[in-house]
PDB file of N, CA and C in Angstrom:
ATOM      1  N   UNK A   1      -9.301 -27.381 -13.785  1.00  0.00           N
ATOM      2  CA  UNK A   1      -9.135 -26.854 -12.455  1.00  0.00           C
ATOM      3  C   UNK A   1      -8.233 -25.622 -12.527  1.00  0.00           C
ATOM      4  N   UNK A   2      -8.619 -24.724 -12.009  1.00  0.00           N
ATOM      5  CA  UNK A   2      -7.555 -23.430 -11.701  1.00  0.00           C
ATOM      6  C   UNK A   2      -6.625 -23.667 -10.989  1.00  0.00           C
ATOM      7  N   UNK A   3      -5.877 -22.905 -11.344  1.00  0.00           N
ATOM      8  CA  UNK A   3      -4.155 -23.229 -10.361  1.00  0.00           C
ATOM      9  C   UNK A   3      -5.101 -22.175  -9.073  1.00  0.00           C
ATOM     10  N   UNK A   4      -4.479 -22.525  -7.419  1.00  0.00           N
ATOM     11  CA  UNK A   4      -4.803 -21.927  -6.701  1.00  0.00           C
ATOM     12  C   UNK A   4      -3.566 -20.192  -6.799  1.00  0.00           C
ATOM     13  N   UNK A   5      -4.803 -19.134  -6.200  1.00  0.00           N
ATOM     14  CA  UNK A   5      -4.171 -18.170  -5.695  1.00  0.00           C
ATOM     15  C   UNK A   5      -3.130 -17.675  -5.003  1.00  0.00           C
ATOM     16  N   UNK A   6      -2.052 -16.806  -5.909  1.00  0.00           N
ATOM     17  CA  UNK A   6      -0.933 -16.788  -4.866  1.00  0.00           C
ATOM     18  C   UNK A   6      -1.332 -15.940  -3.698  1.00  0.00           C
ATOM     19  N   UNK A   7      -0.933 -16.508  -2.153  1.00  0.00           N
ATOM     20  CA  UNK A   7      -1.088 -15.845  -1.049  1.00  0.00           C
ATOM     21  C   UNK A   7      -0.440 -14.459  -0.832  1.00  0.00           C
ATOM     22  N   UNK A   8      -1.011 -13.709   0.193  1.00  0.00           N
ATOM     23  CA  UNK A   8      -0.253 -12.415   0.312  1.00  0.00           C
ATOM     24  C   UNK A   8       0.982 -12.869   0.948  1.00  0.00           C
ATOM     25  N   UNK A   9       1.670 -11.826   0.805  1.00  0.00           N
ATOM     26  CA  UNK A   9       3.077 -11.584   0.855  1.00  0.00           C
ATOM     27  C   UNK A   9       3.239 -11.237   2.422  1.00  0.00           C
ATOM     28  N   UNK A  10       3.472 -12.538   3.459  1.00  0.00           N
ATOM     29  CA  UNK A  10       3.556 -11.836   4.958  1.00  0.00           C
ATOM     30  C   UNK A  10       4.402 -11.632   5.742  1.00  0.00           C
ATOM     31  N   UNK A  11       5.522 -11.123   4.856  1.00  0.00           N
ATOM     32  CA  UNK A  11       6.935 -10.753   5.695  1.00  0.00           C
ATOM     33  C   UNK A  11       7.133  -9.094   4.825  1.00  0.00           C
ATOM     34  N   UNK A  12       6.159  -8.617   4.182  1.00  0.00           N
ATOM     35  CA  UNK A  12       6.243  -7.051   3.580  1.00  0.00           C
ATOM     36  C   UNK A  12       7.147  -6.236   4.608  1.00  0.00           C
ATOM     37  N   UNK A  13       7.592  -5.543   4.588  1.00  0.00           N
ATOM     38  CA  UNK A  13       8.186  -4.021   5.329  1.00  0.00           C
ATOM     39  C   UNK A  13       8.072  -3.069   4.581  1.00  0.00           C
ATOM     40  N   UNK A  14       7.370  -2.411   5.262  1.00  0.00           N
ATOM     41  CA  UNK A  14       6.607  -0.692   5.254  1.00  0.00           C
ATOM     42  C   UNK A  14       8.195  -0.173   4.945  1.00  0.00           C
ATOM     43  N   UNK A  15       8.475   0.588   3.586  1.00  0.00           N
ATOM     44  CA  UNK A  15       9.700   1.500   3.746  1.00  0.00           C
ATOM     45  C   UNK A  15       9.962   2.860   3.853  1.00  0.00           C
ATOM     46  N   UNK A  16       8.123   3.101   4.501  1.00  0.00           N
ATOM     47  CA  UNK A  16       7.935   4.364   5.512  1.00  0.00           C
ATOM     48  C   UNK A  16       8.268   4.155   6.777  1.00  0.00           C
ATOM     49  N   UNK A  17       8.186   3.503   7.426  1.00  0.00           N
ATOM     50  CA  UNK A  17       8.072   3.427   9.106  1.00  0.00           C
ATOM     51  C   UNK A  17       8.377   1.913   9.524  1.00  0.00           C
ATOM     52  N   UNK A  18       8.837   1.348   8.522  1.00  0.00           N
ATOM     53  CA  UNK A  18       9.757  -0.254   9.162  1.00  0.00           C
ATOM     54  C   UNK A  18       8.958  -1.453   9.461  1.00  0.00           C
ATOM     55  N   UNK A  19       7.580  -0.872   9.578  1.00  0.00           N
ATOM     56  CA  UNK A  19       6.797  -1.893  10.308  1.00  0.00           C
ATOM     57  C   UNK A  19       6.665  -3.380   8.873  1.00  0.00           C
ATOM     58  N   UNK A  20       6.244  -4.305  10.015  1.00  0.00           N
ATOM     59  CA  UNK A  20       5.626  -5.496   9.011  1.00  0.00           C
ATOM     60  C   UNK A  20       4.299  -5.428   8.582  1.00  0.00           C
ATOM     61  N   UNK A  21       4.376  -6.288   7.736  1.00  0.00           N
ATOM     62  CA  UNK A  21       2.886  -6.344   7.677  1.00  0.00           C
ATOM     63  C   UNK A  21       2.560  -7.473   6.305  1.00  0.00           C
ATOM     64  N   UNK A  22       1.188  -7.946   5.944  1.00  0.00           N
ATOM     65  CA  UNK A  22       1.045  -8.657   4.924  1.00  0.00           C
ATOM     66  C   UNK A  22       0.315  -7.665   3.349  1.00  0.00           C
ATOM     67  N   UNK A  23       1.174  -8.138   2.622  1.00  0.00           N
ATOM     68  CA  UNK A  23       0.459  -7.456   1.355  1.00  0.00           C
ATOM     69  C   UNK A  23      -0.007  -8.620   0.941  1.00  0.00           C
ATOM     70  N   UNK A  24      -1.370  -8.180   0.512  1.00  0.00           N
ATOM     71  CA  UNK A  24      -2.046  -8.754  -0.563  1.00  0.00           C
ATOM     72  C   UNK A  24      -2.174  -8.819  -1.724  1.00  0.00           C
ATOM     73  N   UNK A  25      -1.486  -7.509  -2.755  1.00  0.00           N
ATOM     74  CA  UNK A  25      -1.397  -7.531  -4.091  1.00  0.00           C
ATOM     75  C   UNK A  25      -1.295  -8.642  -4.649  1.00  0.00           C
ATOM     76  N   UNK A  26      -0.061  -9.134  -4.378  1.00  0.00           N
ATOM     77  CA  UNK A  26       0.313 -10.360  -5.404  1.00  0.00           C
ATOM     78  C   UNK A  26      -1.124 -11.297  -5.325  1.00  0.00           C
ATOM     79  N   UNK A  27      -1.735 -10.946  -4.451  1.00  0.00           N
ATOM     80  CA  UNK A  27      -2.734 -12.523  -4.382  1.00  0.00           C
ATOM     81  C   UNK A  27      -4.221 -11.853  -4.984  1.00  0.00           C
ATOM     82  N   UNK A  28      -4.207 -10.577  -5.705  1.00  0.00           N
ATOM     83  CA  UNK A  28      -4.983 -10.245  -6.282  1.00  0.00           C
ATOM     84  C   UNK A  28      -6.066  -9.212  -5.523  1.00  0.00           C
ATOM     85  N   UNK A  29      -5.893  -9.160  -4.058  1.00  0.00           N
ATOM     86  CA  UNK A  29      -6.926  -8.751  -2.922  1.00  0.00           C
ATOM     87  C   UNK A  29      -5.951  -8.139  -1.883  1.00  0.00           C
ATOM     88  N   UNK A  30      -6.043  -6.686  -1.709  1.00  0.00           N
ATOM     89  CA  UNK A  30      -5.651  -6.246  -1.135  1.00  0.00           C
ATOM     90  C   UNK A  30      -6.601  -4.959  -0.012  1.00  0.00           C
ATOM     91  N   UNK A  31      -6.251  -4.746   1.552  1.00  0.00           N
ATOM     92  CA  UNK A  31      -7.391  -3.408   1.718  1.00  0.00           C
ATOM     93  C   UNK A  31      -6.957  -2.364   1.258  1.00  0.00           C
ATOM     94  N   UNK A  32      -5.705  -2.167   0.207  1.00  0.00           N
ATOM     95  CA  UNK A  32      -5.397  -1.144   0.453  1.00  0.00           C
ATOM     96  C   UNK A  32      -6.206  -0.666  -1.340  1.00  0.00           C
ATOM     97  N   UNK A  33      -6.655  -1.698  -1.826  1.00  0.00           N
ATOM     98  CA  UNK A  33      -7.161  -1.245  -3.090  1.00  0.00           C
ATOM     99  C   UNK A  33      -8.528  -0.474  -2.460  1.00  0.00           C
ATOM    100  N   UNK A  34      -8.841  -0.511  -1.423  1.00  0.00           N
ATOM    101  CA  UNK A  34     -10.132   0.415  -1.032  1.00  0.00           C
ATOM    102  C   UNK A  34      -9.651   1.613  -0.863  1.00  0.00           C
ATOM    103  N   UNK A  35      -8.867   2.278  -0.463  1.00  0.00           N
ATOM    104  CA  UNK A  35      -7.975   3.757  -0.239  1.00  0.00           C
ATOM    105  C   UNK A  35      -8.235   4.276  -1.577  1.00  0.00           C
ATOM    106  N   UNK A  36      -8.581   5.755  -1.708  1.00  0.00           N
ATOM    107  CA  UNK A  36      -8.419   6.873  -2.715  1.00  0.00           C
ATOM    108  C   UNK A  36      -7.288   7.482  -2.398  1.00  0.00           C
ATOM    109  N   UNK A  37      -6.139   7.591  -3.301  1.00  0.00           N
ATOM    110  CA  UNK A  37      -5.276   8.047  -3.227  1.00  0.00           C
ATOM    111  C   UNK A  37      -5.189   8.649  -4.622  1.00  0.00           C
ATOM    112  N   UNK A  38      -4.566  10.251  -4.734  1.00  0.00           N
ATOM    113  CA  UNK A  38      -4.622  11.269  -5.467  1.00  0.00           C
ATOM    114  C   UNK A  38      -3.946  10.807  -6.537  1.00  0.00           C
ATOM    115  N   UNK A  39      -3.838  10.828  -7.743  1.00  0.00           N
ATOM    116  CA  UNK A  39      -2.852  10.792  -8.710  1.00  0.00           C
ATOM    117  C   UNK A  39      -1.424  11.566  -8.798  1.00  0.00           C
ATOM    118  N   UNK A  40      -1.924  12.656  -8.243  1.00  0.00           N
ATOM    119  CA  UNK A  40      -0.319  13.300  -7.351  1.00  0.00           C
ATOM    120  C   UNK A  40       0.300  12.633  -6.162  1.00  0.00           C
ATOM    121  N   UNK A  41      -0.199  12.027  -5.287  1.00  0.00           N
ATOM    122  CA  UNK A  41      -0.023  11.217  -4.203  1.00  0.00           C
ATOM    123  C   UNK A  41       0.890  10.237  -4.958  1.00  0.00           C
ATOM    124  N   UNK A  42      -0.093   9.751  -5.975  1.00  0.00           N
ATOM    125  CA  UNK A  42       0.738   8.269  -6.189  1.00  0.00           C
ATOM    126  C   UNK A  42       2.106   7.956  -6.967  1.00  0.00           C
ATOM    127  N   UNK A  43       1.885   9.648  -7.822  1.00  0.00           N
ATOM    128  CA  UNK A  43       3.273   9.742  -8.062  1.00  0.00           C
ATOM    129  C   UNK A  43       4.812  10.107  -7.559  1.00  0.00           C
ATOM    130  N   UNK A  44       3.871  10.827  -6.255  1.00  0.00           N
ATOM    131  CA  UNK A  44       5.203  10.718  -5.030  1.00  0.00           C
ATOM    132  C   UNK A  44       5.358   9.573  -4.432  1.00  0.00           C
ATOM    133  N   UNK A  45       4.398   8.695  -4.039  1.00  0.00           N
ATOM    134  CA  UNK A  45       4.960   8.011  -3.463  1.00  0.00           C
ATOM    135  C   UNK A  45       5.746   6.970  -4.250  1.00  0.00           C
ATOM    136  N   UNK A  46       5.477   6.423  -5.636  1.00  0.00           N
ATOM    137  CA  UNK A  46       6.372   5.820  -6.714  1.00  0.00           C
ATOM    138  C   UNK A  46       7.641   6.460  -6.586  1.00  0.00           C
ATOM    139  N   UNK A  47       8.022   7.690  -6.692  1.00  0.00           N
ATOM    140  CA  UNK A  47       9.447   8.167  -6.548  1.00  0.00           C
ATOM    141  C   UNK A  47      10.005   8.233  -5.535  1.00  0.00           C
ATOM    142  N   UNK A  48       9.149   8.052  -4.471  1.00  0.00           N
ATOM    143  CA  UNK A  48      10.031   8.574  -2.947  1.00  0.00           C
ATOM    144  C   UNK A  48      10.278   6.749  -2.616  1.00  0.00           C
ATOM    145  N   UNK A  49       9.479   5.844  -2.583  1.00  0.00           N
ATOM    146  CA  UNK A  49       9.346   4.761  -1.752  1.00  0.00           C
ATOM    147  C   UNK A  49       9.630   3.565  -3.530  1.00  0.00           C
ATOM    148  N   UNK A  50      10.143   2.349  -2.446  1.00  0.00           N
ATOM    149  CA  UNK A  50      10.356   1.383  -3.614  1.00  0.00           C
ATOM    150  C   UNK A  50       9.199  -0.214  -3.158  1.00  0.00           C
ATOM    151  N   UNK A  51       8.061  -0.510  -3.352  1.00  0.00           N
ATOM    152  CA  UNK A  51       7.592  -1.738  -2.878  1.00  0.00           C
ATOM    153  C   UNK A  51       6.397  -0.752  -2.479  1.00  0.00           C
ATOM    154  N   UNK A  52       5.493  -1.800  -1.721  1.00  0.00           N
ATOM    155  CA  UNK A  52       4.408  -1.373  -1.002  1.00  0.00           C
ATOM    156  C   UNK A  52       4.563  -0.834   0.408  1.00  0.00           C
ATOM    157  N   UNK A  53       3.404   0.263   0.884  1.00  0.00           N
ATOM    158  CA  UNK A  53       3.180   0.818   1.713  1.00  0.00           C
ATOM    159  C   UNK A  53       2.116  -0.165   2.831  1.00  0.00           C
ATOM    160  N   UNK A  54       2.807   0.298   4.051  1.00  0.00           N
ATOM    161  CA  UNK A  54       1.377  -0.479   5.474  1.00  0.00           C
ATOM    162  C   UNK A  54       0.255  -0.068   4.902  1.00  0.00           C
ATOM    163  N   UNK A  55      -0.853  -0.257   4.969  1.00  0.00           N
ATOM    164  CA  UNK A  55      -2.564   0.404   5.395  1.00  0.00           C
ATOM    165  C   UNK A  55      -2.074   1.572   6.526  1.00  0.00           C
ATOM    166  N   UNK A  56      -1.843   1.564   7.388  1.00  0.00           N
ATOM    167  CA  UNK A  56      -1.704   2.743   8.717  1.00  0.00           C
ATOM    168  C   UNK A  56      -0.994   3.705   7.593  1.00  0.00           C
ATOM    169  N   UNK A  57       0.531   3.697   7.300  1.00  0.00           N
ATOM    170  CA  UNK A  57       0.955   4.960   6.675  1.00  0.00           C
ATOM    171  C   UNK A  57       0.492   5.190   5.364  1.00  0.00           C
ATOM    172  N   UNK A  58      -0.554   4.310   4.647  1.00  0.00           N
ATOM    173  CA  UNK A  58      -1.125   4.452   3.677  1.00  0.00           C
ATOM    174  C   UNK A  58      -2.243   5.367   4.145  1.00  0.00           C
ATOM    175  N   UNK A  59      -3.147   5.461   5.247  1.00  0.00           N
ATOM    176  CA  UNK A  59      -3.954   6.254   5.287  1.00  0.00           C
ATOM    177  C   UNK A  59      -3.841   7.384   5.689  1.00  0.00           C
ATOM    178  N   UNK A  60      -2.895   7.360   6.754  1.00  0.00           N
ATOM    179  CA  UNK A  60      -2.303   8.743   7.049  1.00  0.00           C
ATOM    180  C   UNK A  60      -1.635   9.291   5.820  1.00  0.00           C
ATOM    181  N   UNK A  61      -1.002   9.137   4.875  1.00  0.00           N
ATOM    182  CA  UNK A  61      -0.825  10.111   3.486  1.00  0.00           C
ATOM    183  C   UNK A  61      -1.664  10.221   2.649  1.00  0.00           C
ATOM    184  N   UNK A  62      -2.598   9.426   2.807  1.00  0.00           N
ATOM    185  CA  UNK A  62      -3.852   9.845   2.221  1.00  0.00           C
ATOM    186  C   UNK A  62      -4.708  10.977   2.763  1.00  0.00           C
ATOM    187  N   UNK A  63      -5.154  10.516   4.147  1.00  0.00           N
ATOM    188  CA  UNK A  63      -5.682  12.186   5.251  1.00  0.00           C
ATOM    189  C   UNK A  63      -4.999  13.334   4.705  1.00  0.00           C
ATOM    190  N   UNK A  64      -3.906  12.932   4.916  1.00  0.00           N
ATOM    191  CA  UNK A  64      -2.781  14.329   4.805  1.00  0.00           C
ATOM    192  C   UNK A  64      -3.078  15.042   3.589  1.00  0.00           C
ATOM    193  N   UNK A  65      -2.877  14.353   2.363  1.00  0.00           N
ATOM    194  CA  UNK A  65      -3.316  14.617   1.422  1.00  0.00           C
ATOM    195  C   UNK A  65      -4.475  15.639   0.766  1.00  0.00           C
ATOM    196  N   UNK A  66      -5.498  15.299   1.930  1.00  0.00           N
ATOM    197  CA  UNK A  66      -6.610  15.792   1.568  1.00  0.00           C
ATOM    198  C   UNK A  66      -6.797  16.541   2.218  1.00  0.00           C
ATOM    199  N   UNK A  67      -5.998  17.350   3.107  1.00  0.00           N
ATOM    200  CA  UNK A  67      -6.414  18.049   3.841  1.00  0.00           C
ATOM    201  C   UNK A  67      -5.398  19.441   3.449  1.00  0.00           C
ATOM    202  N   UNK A  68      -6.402  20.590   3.004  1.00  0.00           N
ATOM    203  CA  UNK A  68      -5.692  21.292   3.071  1.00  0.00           C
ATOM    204  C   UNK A  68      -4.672  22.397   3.252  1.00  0.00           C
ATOM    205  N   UNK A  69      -3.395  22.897   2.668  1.00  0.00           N
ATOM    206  CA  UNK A  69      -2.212  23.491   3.234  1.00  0.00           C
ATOM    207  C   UNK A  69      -2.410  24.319   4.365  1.00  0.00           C
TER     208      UNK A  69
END
């Protein structure tokens, strides 16, 4: 028998914009693994931010991203 799946994480805080929210990483399934985010993107946001990002300010720096100067 498989050990069951660890659940997402549902006390997360966004340490863009404060909000709550549930991550799913740890539990293997997340929406935010559907997002394209730049390889430059991801290395700012690794240096600027510590933990995971919402979906909402995840997509808005993604838009942003792609849109250009």
């Amino acid at each position: 028998m498989n050990p069951p799946a660890p659940a997402p994480v549902p006390d997360a805080t966004c340490p863009r914009c404060g909000g709550a929210f549930a991550c799913g990483a740890q539990a293997g399934r997340c929406d935010c693994f559907d997002l394209r985010l730049t390889d430059a993107l991801r290395a700012e946001l690794a240096a600027r931010y510590s933990g995971c990002l919402c979906l909402p300010c995840l997509r808005e720096l993604a838009a942003a991203s792609m849109t250009p100067p």
